[in-house]
N, C-alpha and C. Protein backbone atom coordinates (compact mmCIF):
# COMPACT_ATOMS: atom_id res chain seq x y z
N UNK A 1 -18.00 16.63 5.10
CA UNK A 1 -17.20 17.49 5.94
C UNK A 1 -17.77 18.90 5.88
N UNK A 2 -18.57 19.41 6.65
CA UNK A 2 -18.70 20.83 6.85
C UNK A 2 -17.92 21.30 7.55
N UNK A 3 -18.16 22.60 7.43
CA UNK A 3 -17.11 23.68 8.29
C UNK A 3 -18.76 24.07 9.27
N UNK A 4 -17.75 24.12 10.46
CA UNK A 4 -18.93 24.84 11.94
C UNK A 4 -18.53 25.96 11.92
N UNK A 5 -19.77 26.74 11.87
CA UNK A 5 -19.89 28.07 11.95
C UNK A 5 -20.69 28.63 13.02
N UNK A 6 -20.96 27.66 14.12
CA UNK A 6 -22.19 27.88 15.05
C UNK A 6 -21.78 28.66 15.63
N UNK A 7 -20.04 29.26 16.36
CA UNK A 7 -19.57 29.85 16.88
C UNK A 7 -19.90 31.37 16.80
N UNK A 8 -20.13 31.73 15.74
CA UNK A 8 -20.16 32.95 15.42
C UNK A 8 -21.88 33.52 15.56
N UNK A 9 -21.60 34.12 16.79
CA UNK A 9 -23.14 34.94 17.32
C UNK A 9 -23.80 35.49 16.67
N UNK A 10 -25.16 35.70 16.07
CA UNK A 10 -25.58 36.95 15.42
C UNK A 10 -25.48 36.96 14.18
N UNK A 11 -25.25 35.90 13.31
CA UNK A 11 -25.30 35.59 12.07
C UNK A 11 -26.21 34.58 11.31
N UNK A 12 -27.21 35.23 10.78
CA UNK A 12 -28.45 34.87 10.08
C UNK A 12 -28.86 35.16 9.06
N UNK A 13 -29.78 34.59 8.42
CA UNK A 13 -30.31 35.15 7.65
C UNK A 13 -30.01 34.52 5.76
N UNK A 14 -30.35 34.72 4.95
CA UNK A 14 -29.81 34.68 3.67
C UNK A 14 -28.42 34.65 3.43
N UNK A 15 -28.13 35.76 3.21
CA UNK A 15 -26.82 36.03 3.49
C UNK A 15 -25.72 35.15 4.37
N UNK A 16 -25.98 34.98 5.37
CA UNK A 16 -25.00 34.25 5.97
C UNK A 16 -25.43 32.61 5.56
N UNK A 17 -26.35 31.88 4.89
CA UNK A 17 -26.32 30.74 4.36
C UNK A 17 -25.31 30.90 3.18
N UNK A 18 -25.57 32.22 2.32
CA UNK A 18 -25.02 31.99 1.44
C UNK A 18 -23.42 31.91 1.35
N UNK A 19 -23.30 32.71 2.53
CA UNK A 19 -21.63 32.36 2.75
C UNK A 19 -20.97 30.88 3.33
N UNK A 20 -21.87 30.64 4.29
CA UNK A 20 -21.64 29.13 4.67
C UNK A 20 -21.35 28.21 3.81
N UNK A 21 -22.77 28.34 2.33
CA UNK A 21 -22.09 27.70 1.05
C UNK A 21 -20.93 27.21 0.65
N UNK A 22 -20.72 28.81 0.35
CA UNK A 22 -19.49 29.07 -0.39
C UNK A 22 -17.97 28.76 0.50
N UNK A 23 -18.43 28.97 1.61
CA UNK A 23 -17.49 28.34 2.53
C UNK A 23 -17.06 26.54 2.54
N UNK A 24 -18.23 26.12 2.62
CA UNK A 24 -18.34 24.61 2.50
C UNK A 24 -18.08 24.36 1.13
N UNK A 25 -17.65 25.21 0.15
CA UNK A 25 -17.48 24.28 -1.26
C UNK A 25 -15.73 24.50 -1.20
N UNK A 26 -15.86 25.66 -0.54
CA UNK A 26 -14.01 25.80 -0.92
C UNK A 26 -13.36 24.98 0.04
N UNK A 27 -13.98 24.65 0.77
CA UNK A 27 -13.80 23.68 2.27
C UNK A 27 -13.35 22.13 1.67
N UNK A 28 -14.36 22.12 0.70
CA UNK A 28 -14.76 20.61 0.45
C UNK A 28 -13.90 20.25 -1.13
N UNK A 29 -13.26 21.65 -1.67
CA UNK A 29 -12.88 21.27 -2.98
C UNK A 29 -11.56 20.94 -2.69
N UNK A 30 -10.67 22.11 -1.28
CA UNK A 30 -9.75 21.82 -1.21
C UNK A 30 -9.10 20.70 -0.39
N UNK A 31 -9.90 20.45 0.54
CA UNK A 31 -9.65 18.95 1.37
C UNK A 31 -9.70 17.52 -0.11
N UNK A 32 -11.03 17.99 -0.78
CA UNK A 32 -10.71 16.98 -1.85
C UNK A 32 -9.06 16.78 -2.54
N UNK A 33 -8.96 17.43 -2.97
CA UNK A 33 -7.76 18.20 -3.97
C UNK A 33 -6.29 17.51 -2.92
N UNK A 34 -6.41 17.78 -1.73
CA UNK A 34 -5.63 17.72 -0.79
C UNK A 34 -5.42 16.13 -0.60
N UNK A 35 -6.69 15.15 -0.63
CA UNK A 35 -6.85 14.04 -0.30
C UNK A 35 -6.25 13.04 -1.61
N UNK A 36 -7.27 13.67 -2.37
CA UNK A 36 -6.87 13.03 -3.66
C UNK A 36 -5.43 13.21 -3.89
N UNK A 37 -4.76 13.82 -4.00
CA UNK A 37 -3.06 13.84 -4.07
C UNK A 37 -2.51 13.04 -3.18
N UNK A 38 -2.89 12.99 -2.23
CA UNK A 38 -2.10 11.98 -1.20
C UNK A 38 -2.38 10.61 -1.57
N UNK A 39 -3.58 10.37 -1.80
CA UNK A 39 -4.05 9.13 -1.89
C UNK A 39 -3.37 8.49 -3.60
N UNK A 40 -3.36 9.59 -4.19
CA UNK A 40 -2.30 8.83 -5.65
C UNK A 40 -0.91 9.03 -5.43
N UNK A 41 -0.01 10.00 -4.81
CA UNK A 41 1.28 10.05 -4.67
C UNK A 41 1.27 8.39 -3.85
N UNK A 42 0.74 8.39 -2.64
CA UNK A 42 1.19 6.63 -1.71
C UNK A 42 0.92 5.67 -2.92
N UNK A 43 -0.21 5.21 -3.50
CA UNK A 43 -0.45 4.37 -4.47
C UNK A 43 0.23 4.56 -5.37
N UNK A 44 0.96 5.47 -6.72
CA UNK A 44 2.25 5.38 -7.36
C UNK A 44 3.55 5.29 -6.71
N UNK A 45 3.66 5.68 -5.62
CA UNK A 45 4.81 5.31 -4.94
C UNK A 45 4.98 4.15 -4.37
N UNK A 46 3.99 3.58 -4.09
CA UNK A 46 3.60 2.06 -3.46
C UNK A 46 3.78 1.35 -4.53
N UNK A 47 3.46 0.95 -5.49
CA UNK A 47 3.25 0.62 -6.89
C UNK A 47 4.79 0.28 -7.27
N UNK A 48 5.78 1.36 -7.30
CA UNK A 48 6.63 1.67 -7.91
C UNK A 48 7.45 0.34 -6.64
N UNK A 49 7.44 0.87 -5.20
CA UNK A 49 8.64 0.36 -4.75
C UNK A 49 8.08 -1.33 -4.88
N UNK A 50 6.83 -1.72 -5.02
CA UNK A 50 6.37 -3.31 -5.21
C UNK A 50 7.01 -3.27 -6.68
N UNK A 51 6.94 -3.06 -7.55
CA UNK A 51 7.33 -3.42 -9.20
C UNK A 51 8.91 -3.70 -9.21
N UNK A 52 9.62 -2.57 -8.27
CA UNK A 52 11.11 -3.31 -8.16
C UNK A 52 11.48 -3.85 -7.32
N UNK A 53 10.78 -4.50 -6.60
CA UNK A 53 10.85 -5.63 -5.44
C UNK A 53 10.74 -6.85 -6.64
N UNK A 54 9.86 -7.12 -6.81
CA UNK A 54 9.63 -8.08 -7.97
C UNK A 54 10.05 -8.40 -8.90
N UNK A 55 10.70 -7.05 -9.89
CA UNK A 55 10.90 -7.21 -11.04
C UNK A 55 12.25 -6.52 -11.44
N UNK A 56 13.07 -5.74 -10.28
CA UNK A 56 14.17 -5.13 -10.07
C UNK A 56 14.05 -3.83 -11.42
N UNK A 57 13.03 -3.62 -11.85
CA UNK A 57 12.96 -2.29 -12.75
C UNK A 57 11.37 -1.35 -12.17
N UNK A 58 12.24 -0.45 -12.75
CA UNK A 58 11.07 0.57 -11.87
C UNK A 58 10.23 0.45 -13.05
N UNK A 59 9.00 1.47 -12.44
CA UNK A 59 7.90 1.98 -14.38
C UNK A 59 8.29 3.42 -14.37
N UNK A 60 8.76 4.04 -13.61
CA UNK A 60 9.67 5.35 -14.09
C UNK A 60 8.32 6.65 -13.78
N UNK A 61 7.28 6.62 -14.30
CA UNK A 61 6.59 7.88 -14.20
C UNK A 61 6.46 7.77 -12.46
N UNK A 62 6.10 7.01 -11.20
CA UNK A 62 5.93 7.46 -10.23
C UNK A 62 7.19 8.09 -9.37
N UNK A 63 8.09 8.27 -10.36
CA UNK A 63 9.09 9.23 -9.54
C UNK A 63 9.01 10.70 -10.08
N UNK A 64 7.85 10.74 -10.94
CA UNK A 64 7.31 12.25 -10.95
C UNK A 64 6.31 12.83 -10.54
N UNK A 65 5.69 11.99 -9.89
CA UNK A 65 4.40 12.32 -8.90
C UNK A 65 4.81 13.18 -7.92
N UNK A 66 6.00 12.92 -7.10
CA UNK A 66 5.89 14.02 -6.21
C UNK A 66 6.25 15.62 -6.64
N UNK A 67 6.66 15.53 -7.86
CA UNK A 67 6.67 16.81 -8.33
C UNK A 67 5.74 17.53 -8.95
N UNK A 68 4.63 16.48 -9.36
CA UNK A 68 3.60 17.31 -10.21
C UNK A 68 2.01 17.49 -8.70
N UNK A 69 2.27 16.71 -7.88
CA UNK A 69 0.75 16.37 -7.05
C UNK A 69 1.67 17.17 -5.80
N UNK A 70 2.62 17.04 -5.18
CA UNK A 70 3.05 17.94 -4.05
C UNK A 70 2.31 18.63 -3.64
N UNK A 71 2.89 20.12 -4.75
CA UNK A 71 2.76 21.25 -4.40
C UNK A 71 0.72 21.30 -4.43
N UNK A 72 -0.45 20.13 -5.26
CA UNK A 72 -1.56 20.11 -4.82
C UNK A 72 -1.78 19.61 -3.44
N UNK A 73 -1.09 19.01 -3.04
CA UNK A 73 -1.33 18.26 -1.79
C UNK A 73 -1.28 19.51 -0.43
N UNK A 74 0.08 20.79 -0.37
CA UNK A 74 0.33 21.52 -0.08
C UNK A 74 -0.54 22.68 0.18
N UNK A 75 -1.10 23.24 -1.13
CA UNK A 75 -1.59 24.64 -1.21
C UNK A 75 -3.18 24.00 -0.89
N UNK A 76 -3.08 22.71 -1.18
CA UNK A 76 -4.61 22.04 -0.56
C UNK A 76 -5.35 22.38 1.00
N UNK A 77 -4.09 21.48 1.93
CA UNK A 77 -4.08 22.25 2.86
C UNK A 77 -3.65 23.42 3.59
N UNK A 78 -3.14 24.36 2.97
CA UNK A 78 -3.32 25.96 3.00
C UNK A 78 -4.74 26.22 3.13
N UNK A 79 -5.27 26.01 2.23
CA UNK A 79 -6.83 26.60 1.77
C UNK A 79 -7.48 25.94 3.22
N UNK A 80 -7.12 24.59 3.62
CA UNK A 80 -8.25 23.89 4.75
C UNK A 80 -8.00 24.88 5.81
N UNK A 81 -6.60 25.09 6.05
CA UNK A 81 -6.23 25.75 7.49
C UNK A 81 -6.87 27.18 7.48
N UNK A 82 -7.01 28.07 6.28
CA UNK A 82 -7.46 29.05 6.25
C UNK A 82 -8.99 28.77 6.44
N UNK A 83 -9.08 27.95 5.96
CA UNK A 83 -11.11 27.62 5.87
C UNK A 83 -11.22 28.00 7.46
N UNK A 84 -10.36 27.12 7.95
CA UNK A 84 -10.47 26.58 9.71
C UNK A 84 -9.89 27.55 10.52
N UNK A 85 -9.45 28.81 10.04
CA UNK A 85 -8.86 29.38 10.96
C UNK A 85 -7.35 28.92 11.95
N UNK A 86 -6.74 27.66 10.83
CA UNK A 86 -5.86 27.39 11.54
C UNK A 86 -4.17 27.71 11.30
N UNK A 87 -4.19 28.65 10.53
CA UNK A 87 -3.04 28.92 10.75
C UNK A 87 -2.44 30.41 12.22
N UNK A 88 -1.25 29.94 12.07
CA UNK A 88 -0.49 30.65 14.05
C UNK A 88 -0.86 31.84 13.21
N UNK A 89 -1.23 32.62 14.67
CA UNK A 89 -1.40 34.23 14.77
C UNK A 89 -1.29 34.97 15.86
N UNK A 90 -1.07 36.01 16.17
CA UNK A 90 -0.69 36.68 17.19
C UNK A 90 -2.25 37.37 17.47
N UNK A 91 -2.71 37.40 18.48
CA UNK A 91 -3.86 37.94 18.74
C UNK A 91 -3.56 39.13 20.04
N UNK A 92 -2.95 39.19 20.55
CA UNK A 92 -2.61 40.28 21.82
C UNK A 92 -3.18 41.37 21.16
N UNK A 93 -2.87 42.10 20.07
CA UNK A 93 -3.44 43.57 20.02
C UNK A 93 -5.01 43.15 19.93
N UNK A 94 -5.66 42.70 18.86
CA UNK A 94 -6.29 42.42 18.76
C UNK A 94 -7.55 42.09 19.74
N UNK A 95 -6.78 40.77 20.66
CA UNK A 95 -7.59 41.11 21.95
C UNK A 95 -7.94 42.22 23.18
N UNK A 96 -7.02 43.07 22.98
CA UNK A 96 -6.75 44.35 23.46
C UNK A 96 -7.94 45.47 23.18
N UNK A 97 -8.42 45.22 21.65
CA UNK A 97 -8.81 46.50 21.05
C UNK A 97 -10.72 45.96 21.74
N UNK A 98 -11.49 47.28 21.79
CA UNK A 98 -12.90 47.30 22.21
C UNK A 98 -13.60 46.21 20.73
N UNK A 99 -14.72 46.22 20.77
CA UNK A 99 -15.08 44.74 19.38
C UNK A 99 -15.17 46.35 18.29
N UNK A 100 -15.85 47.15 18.20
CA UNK A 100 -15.46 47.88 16.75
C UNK A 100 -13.99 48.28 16.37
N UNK A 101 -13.16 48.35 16.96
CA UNK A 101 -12.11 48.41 16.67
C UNK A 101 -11.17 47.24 15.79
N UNK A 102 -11.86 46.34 16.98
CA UNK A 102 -11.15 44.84 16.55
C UNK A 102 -11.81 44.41 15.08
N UNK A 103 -12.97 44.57 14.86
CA UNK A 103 -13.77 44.50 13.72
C UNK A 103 -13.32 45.42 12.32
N UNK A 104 -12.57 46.51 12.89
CA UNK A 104 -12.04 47.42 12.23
C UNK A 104 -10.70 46.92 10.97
N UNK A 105 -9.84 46.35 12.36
CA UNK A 105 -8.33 45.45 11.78
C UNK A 105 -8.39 44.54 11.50
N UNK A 106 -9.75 43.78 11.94
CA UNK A 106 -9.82 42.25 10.85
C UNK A 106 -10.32 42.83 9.31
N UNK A 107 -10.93 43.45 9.26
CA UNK A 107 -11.46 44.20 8.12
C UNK A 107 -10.46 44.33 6.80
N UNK A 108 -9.93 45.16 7.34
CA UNK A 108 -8.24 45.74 6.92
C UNK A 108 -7.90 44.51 6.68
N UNK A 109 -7.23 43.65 7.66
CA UNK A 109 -6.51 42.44 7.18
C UNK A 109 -6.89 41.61 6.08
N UNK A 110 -8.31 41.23 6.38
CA UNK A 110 -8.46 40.47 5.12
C UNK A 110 -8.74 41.44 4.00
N UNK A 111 -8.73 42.72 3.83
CA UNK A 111 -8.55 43.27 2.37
C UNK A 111 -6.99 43.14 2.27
N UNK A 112 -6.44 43.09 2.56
CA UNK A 112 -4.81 42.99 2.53
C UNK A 112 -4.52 41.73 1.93
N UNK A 113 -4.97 40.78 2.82
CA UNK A 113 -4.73 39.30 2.46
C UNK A 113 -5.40 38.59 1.28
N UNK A 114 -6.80 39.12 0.91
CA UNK A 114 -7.35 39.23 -0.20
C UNK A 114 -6.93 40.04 -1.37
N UNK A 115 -6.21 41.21 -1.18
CA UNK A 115 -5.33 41.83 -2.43
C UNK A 115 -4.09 40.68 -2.71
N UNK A 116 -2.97 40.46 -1.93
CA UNK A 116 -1.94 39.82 -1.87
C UNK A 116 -1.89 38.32 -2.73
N UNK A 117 -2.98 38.22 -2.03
CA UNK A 117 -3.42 36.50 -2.98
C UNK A 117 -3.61 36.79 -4.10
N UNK A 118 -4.85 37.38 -4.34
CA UNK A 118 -5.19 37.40 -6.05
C UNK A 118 -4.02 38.11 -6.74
N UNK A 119 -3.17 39.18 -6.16
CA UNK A 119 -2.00 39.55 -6.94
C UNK A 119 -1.28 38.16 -6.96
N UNK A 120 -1.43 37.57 -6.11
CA UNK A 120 -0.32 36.30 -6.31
C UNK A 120 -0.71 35.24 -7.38
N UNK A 121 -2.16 35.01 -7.09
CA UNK A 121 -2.52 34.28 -8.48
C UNK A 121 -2.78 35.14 -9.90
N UNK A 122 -2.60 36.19 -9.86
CA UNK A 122 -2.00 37.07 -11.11
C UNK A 122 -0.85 36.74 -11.66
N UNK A 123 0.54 37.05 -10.90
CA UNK A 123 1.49 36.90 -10.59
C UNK A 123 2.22 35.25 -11.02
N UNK A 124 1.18 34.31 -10.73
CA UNK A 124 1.18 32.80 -11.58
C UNK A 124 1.17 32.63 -12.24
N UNK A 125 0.37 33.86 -12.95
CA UNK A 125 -0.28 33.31 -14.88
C UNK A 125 0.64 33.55 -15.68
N UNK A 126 1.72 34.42 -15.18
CA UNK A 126 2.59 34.41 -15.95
C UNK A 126 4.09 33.57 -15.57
N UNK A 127 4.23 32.95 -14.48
CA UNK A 127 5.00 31.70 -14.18
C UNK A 127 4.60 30.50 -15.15
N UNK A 128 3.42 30.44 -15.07
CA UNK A 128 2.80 29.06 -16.09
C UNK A 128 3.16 29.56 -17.33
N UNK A 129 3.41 30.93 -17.97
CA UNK A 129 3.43 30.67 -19.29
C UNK A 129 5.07 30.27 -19.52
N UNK A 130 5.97 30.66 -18.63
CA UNK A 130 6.99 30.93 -18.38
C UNK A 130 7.73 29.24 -18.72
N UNK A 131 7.03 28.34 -17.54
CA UNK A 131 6.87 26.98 -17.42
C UNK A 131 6.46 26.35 -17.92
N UNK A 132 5.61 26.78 -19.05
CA UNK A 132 4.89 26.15 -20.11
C UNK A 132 5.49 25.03 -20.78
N UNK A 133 6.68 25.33 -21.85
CA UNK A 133 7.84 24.62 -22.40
C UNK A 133 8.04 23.30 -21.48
N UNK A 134 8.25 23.03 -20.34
CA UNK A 134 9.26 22.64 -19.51
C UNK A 134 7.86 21.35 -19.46
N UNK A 135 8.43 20.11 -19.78
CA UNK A 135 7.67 18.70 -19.74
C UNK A 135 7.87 17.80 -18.91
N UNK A 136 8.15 17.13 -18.08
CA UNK A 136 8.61 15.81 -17.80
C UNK A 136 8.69 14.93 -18.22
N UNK A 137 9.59 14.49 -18.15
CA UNK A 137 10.36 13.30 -19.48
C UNK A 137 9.63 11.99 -19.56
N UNK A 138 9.29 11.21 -18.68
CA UNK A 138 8.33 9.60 -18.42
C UNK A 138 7.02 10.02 -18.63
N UNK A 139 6.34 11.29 -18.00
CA UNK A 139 4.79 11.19 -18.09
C UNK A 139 4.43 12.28 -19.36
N UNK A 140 5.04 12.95 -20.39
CA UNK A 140 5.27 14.00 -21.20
C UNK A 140 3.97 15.02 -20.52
N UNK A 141 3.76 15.38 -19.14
CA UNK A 141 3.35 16.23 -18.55
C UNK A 141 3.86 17.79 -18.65
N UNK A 142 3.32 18.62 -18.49
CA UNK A 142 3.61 20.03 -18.22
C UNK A 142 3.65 20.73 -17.13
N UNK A 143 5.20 20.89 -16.69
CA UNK A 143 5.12 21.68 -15.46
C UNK A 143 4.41 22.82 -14.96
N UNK A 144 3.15 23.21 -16.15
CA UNK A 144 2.47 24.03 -15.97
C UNK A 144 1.56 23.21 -14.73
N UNK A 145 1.03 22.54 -14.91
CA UNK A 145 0.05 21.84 -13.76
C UNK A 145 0.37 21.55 -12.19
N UNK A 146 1.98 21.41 -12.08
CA UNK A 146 2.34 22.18 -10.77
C UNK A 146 2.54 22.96 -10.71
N UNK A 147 2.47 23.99 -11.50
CA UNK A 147 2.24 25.35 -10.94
C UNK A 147 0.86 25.93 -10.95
N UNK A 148 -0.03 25.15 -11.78
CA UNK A 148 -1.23 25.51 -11.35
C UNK A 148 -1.93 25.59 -10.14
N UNK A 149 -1.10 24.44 -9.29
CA UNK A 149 -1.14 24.40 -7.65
C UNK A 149 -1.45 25.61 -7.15
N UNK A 150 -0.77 26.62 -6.82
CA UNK A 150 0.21 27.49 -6.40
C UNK A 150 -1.35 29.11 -6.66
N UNK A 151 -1.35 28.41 -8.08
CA UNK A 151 -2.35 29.41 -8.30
C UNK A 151 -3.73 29.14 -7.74
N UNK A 152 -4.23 28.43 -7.57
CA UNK A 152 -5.29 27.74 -7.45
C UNK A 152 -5.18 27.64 -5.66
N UNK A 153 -4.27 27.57 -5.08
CA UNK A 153 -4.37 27.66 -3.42
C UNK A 153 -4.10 29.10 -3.22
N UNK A 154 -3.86 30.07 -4.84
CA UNK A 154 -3.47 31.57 -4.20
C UNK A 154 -5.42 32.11 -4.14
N UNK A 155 -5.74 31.30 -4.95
CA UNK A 155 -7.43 32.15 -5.12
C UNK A 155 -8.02 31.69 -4.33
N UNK A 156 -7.86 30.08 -3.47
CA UNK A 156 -8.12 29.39 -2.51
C UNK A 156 -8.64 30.58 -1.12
N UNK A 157 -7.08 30.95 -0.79
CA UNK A 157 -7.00 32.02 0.00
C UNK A 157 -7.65 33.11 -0.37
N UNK A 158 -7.38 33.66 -1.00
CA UNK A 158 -7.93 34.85 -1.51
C UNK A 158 -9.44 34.90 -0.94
N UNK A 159 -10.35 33.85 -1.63
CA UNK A 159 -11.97 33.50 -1.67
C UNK A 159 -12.09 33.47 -0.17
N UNK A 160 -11.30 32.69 0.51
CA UNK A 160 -12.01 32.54 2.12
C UNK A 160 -11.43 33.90 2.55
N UNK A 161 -10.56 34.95 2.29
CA UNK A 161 -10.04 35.94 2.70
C UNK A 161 -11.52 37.09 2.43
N UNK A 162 -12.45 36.91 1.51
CA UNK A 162 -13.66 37.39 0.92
C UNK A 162 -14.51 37.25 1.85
N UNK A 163 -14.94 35.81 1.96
CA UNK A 163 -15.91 35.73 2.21
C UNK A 163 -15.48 35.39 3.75
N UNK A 164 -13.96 35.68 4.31
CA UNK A 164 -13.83 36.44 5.73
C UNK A 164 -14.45 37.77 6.54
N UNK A 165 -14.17 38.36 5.29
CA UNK A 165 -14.57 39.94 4.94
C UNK A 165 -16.19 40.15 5.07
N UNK A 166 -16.92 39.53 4.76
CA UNK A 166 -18.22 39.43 4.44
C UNK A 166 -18.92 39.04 6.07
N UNK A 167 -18.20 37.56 6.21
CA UNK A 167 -18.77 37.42 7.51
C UNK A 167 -18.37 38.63 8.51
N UNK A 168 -17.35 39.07 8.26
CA UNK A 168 -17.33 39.82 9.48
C UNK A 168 -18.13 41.63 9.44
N UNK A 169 -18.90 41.57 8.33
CA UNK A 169 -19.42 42.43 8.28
C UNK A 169 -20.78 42.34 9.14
N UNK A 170 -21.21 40.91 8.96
CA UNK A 170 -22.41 40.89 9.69
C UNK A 170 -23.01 40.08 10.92
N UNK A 171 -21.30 39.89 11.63
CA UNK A 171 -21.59 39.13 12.70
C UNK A 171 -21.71 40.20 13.64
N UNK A 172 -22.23 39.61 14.98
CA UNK A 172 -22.17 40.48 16.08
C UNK A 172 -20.98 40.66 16.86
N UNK A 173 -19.69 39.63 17.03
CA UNK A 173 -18.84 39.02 17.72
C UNK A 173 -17.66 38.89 16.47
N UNK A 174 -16.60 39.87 15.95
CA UNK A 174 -16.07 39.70 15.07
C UNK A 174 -14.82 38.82 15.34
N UNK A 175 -14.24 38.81 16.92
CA UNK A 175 -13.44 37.79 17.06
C UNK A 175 -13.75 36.28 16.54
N UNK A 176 -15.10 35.92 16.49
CA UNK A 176 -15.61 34.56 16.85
C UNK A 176 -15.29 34.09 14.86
N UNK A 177 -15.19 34.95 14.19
CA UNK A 177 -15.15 34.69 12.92
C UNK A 177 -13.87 34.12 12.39
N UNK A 178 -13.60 32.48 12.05
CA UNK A 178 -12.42 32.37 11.52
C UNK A 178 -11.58 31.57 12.79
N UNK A 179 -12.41 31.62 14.29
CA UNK A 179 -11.71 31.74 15.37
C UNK A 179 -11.30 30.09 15.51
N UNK A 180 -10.25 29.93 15.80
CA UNK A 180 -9.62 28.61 16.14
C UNK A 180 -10.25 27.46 17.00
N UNK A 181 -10.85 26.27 17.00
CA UNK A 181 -11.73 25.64 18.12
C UNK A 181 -11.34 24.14 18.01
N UNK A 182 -10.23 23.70 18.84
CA UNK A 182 -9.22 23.10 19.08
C UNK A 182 -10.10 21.70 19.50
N UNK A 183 -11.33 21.82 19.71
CA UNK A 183 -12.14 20.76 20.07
C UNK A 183 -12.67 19.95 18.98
N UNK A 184 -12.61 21.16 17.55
CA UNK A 184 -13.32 20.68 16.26
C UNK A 184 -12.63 19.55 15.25
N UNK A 185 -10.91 19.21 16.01
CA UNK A 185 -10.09 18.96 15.16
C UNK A 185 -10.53 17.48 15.76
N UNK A 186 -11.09 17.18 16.46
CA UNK A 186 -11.37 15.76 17.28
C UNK A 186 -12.66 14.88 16.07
C-alpha cells in the first residue's frame, strides 16, 4: 500500500523521496496496526460466540478485546485518514487566498496541529502512569496498552502533521499537498 503523491507538482529531488518514505512507513504502520486489530477483535469474538454455541461457557478473555484493541483499531485509522488527507475540512477561505498566502495558513496549521498532538501525546504519558495499576481481570493485562493507543495515534498525527509541513515547503502547488482524491479510494 503506498500513499500517491504524484499529485503534488514540483516536488523532487532527495528530499521529497525522503518524505515519501517516511510517509509510506507511517502509512503502512498504521493501516497495519489498524488491520491487525480488526482482524483479532472478529477472530476472539468469533471464537468466543462458537465456544458457547457448543459448549454453553464462554473462555472469558475475548470480552476484553474490545477494550484493549479498539481504541488501536481507532487512532489506527486516524493516522490513515490524515496520511490521505481524509478527514472533512472547510476549504472556502483557503481557496479564496492567492497560492502564497494559502501556503502561508497551511503552514500555520500544521504547526498548530503538530504542537497539539505531541502536547497530546505528552499529555498521555502521564494518563498511562495514572492507568498503570488498573489490570483486567481474565487477561491480567494493563490498561496501560489501551491507552498507549491514544498516544501512539497522537504522534501518528503529529509526524504526518511534520512531514505536512515539510512538503509544503517545497512544493510548487501547496493546495495539492494532503489534497483529497476521491478516485484513490477505488
Amino acid at each position: 500500500m503506498a500513499v500517491s503523491h504524484d499529485r503534488e507538482h514540483g516536488v523532487a529531488g532527495f528530499p521529497a523521496t525522503l518524505l515519501q518514505a517516511a510517509d509510506a512507513a507511517i502509512f503502512v504502520a498504521a493501516a497495519a496496526v489498524s488491520i491487525l486489530s480488526l482482524v483479532v477483535l472478529f477472530l476472539s469474538l468469533g471464537g468466543e460466540v462458537v465456544v458457547r454455541y457448543l459448549t454453553t461457557q464462554g473462555m472469558g478473555w475475548p470480552s476484553e478485546m474490545p477494550n484493549l484493541l479498539f481504541p488501536w483499531l481507532v487512532m489506527g485509522g486516524v493516522v490513515v485518514a490524515a496520511q490521505k488527507g481524509a478527514h472533512i475540512s472547510v476549504t472556502l477561505l483557503l481557496d479564496m487566498l492567492p497560492r502564497r498566502a494559502s501556503r502561508a495558513l497551511l503552514l500555520a496549521m500544521q504547526l498548530l496541529v503538530a504542537a497539539t498532538f505531541f502536547y497530546l501525546a505528552y499529555i498521555g504519558l502521564a494518563v498511562i502512569e495514572i492507568t498503570g495499576s488498573e489490570v483486567y481481570p481474565v487477561t491480567g493485562v494493563s490498561a496501560r496498552w489501551a491507552y498507549l493507543a491514544l498516544i501512539a495515534g497522537f504522534v501518528g498525527v503529529g509526524l504526518t502533521a511534520v512531514t505536512t509541513f515539510l512538503r509544503l515547503l517545497i512544493t510548487e502547488d501547496p493546495r495539492s499537498v494532503r489534497a483529497h482524491v476521491s478516485e484513490e479510494e477505488l
